[in-house]
N, C-alpha and C. Protein backbone atom coordinates (compact mmCIF):
# COMPACT_ATOMS: atom_id res chain seq x y z
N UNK A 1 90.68 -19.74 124.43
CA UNK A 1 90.26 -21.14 124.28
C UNK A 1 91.29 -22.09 124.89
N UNK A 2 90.68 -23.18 125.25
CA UNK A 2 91.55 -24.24 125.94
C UNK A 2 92.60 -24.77 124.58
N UNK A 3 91.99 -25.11 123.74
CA UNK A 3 92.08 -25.63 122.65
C UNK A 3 91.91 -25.45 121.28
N UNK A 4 92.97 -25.31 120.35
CA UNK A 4 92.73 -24.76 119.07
C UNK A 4 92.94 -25.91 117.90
N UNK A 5 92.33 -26.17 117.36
CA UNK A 5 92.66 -27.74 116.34
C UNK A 5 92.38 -26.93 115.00
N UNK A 6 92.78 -27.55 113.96
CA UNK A 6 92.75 -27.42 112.59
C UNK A 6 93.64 -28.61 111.63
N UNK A 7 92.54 -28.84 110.81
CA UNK A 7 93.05 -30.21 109.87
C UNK A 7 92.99 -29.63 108.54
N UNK A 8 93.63 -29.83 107.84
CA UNK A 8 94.31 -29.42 106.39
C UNK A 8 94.46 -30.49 105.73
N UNK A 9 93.60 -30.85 104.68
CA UNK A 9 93.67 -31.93 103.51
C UNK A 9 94.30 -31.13 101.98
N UNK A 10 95.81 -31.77 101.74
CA UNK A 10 96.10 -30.29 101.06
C UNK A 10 95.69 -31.45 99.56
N UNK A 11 95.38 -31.11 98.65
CA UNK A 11 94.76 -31.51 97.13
C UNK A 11 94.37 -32.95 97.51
N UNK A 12 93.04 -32.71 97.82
CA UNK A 12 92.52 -34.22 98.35
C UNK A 12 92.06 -35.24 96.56
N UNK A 13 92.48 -36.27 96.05
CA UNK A 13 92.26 -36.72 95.12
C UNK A 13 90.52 -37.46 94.98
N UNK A 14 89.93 -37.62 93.68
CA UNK A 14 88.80 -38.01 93.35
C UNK A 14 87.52 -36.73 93.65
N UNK A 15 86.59 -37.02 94.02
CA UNK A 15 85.26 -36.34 93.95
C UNK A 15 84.74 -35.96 95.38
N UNK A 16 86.16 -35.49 96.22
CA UNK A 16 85.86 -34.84 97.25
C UNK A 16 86.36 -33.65 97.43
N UNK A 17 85.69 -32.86 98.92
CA UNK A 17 85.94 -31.55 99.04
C UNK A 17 87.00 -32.07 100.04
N UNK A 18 87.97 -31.10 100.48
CA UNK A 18 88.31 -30.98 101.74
C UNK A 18 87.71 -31.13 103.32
N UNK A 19 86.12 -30.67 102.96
CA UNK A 19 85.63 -30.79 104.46
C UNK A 19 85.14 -32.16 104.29
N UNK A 20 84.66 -32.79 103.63
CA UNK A 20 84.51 -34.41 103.84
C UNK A 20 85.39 -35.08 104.43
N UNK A 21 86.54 -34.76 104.04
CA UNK A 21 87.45 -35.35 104.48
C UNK A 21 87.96 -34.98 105.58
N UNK A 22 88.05 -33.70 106.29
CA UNK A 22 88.87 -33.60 107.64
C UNK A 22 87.57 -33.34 108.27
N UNK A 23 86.92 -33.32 108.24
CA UNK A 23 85.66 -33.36 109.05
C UNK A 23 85.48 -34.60 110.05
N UNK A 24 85.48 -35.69 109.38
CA UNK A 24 85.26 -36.83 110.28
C UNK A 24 87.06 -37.10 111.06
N UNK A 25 87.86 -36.97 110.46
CA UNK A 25 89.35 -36.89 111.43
C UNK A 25 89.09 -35.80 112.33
N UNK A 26 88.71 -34.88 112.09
CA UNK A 26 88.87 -33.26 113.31
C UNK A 26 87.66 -34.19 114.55
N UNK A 27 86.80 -34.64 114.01
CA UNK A 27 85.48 -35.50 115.35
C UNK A 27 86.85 -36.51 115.85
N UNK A 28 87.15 -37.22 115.47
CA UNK A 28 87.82 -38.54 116.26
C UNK A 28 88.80 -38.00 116.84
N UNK A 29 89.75 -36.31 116.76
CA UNK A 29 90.42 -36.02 117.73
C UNK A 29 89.80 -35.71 118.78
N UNK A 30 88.95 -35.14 118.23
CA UNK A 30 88.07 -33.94 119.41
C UNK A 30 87.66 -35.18 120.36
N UNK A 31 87.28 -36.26 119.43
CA UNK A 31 86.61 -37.10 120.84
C UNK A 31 87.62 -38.19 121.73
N UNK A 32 88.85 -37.72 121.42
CA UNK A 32 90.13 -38.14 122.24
C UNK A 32 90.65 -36.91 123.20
N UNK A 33 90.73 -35.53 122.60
CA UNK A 33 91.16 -34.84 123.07
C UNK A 33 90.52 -34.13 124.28
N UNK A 34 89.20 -34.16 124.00
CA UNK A 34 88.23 -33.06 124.71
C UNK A 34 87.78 -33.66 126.38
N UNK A 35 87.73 -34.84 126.29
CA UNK A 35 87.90 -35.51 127.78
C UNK A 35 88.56 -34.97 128.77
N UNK A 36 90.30 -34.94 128.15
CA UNK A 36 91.22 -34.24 128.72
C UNK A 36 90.68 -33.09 129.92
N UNK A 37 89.86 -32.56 129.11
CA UNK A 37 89.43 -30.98 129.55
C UNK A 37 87.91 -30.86 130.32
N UNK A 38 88.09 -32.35 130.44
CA UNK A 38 86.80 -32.78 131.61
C UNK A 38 85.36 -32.50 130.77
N UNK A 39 85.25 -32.25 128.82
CA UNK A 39 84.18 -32.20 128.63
C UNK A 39 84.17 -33.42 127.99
N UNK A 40 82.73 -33.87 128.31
CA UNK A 40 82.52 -35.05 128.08
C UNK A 40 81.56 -35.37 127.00
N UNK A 41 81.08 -36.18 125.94
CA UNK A 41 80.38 -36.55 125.32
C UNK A 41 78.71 -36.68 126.04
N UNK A 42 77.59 -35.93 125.33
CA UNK A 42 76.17 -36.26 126.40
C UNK A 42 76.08 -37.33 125.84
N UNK A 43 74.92 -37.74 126.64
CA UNK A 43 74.29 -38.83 125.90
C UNK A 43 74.01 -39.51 124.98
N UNK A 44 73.14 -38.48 124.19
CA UNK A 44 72.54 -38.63 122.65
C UNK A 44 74.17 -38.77 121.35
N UNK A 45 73.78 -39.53 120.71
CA UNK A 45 74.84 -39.30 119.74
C UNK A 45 73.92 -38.30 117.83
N UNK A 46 75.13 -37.92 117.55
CA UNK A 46 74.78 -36.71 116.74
C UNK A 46 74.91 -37.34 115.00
N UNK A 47 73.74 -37.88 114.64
CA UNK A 47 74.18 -38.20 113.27
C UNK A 47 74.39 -37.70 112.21
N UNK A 48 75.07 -37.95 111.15
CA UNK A 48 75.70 -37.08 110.28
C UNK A 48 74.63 -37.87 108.74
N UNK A 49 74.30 -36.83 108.17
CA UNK A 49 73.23 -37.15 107.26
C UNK A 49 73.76 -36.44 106.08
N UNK A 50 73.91 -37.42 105.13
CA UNK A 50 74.54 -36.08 103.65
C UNK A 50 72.91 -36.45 102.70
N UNK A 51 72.96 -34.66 102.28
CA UNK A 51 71.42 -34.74 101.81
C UNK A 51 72.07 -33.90 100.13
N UNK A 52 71.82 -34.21 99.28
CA UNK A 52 72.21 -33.60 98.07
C UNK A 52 70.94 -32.76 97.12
């Protein structure tokens, strides 16, 4: 791989998981980092829907 990322929320406080939380930080690198590497964002954007 070009690229290996990993985000670690170590005892995240209140009524969250860990992936709530580094989930949307790991997207805002990726969409700084990944350019770099000439891949680019398509078109369409990808919405994030929490369904319980």
């Amino acid at each position: 791989p070009g690229i290996i990322g990993i985000v670690i929320i170590k005892e995240p406080t209140g009524a969250y998981y860990g992936g709530e939380i580094a989930a949307p930080l790991f997207q805002k690198i990726m969409k700084r980092v990944l350019p770099y590497l000439g891949i680019l964002p398509e078109q369409e954007e990808w919405v994030t829907v929490r369904v319980s």
